[in-house]
N, C-alpha and C. Protein backbone atom coordinates (compact mmCIF):
# COMPACT_ATOMS: atom_id res chain seq x y z
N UNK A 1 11.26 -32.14 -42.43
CA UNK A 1 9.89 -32.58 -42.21
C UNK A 1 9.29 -31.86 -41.01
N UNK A 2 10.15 -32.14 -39.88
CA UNK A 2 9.31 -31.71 -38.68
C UNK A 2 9.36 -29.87 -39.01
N UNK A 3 10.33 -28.57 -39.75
CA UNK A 3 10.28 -27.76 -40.00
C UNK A 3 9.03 -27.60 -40.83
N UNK A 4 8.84 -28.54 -41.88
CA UNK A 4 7.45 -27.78 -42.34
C UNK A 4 6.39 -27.97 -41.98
N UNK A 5 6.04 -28.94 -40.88
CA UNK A 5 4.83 -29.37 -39.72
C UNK A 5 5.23 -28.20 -38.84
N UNK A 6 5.85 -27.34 -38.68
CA UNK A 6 5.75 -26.73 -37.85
C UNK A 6 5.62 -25.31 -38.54
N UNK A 7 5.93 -25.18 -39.88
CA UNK A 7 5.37 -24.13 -40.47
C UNK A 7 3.96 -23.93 -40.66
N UNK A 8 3.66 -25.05 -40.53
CA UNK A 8 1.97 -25.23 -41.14
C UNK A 8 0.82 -25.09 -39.97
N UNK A 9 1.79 -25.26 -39.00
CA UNK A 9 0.88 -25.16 -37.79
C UNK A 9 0.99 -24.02 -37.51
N UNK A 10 1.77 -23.07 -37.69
CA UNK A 10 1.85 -21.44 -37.27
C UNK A 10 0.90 -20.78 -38.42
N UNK A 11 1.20 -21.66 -39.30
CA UNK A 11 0.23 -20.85 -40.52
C UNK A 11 -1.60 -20.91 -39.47
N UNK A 12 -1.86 -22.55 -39.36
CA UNK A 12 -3.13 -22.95 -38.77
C UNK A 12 -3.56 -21.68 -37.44
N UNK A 13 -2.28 -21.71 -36.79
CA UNK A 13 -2.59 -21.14 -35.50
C UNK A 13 -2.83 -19.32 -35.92
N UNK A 14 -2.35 -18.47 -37.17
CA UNK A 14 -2.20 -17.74 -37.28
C UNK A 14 -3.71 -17.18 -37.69
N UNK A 15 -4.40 -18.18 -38.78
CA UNK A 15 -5.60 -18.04 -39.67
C UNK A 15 -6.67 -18.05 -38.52
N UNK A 16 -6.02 -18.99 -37.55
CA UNK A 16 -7.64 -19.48 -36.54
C UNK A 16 -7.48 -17.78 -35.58
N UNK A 17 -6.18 -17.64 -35.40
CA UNK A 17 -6.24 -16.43 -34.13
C UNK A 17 -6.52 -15.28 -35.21
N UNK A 18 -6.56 -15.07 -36.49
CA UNK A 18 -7.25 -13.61 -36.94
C UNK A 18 -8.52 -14.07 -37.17
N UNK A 19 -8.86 -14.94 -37.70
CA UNK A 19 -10.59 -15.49 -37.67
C UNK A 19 -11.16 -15.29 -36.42
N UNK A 20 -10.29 -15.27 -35.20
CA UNK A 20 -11.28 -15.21 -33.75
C UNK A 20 -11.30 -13.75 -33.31
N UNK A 21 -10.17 -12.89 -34.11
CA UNK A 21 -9.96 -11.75 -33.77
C UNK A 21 -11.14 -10.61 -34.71
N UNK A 22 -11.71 -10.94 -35.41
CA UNK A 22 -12.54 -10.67 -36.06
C UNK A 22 -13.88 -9.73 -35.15
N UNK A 23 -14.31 -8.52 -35.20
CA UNK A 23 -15.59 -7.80 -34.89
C UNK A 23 -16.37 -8.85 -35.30
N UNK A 24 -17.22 -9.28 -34.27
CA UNK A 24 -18.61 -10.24 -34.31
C UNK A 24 -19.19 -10.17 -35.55
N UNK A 25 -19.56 -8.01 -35.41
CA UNK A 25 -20.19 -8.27 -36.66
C UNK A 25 -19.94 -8.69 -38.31
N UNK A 26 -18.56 -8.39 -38.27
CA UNK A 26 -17.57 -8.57 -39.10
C UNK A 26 -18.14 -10.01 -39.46
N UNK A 27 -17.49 -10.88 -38.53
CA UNK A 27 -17.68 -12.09 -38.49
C UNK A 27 -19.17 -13.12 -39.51
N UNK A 28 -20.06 -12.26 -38.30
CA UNK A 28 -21.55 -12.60 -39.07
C UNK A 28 -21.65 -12.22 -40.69
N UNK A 29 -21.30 -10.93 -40.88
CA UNK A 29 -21.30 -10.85 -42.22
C UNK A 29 -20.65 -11.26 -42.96
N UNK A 30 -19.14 -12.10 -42.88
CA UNK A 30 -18.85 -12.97 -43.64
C UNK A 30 -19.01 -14.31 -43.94
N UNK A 31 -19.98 -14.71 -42.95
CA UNK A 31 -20.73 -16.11 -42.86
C UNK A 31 -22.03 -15.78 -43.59
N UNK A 32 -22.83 -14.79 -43.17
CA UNK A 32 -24.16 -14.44 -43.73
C UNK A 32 -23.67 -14.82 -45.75
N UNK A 33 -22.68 -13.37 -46.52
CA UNK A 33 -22.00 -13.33 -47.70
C UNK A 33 -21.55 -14.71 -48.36
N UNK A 34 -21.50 -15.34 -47.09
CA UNK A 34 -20.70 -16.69 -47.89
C UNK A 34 -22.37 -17.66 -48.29
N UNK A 35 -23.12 -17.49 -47.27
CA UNK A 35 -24.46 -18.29 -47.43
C UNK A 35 -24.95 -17.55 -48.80
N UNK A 36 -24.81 -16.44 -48.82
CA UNK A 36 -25.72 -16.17 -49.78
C UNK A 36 -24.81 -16.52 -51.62
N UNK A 37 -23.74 -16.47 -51.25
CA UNK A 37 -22.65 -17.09 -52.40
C UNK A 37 -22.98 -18.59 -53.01
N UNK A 38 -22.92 -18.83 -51.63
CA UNK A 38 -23.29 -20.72 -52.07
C UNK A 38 -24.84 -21.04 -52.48
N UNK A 39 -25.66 -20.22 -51.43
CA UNK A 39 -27.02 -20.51 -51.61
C UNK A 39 -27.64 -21.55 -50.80
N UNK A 40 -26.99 -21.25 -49.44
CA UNK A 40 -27.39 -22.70 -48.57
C UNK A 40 -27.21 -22.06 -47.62
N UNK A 41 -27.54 -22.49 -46.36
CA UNK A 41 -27.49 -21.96 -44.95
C UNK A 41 -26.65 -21.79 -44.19
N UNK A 42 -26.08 -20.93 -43.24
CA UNK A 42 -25.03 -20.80 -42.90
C UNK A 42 -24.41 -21.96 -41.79
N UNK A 43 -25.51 -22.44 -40.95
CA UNK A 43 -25.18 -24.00 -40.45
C UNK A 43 -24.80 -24.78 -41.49
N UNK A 44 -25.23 -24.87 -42.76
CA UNK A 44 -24.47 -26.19 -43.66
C UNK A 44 -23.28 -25.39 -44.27
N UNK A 45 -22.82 -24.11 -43.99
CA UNK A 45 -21.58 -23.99 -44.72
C UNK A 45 -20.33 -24.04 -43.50
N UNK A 46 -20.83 -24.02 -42.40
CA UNK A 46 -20.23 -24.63 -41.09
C UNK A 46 -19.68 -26.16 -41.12
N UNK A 47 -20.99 -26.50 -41.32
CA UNK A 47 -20.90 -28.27 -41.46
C UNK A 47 -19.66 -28.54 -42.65
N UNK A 48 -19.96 -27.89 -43.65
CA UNK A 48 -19.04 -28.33 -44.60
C UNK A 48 -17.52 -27.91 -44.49
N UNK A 49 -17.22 -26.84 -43.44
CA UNK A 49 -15.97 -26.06 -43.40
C UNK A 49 -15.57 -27.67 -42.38
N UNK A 50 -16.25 -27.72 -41.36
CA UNK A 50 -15.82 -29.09 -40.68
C UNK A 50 -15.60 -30.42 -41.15
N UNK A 51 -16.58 -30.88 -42.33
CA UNK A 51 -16.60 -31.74 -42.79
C UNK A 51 -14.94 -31.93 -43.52
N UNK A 52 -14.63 -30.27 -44.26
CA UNK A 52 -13.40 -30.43 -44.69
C UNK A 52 -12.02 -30.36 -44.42
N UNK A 53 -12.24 -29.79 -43.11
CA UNK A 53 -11.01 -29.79 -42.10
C UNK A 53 -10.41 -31.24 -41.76
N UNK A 54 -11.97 -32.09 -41.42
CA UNK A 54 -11.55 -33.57 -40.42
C UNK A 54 -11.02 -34.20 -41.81
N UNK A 55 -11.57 -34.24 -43.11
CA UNK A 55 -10.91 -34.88 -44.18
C UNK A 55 -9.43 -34.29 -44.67
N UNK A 56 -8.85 -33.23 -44.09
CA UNK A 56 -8.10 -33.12 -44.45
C UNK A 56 -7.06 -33.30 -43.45
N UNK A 57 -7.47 -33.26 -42.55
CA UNK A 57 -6.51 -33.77 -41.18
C UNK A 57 -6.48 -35.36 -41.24
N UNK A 58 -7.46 -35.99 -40.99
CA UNK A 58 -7.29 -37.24 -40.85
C UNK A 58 -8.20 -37.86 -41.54
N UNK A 59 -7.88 -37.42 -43.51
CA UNK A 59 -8.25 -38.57 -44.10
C UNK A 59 -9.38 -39.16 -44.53
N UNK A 60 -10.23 -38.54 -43.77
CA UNK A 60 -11.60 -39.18 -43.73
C UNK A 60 -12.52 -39.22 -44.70
């Protein structure tokens, strides 16, 4: 148990440190691409990346 909580968190820690490692502009343009995918704004596809993190962490 505690081995695969701790796999999952290297996975977490791995995704968040290349997502931050990302060229800005890089960055923007894959937020801009994703707005224009969904068809909604890039603040509500924020909101919703959060919305689905806290539900998946704790449930909600």
């Amino acid at each position: 148990m505690n081995d695969e909580l701790l796999n999952e968190n290297d996975l977490e820690n791995t995704e968040v440190l290349l997502t931050l490692s990302l060229p800005f502009d890089m960055h923007h343009s894959l937020w801009y691409w994703a707005s224009q995918v969904k068809n909604c704004s890039i603040e509500q596809i924020a909101i919703d990346a959060i919305d689905d993190y806290l539900n998946e962490k704790f449930n909600f």
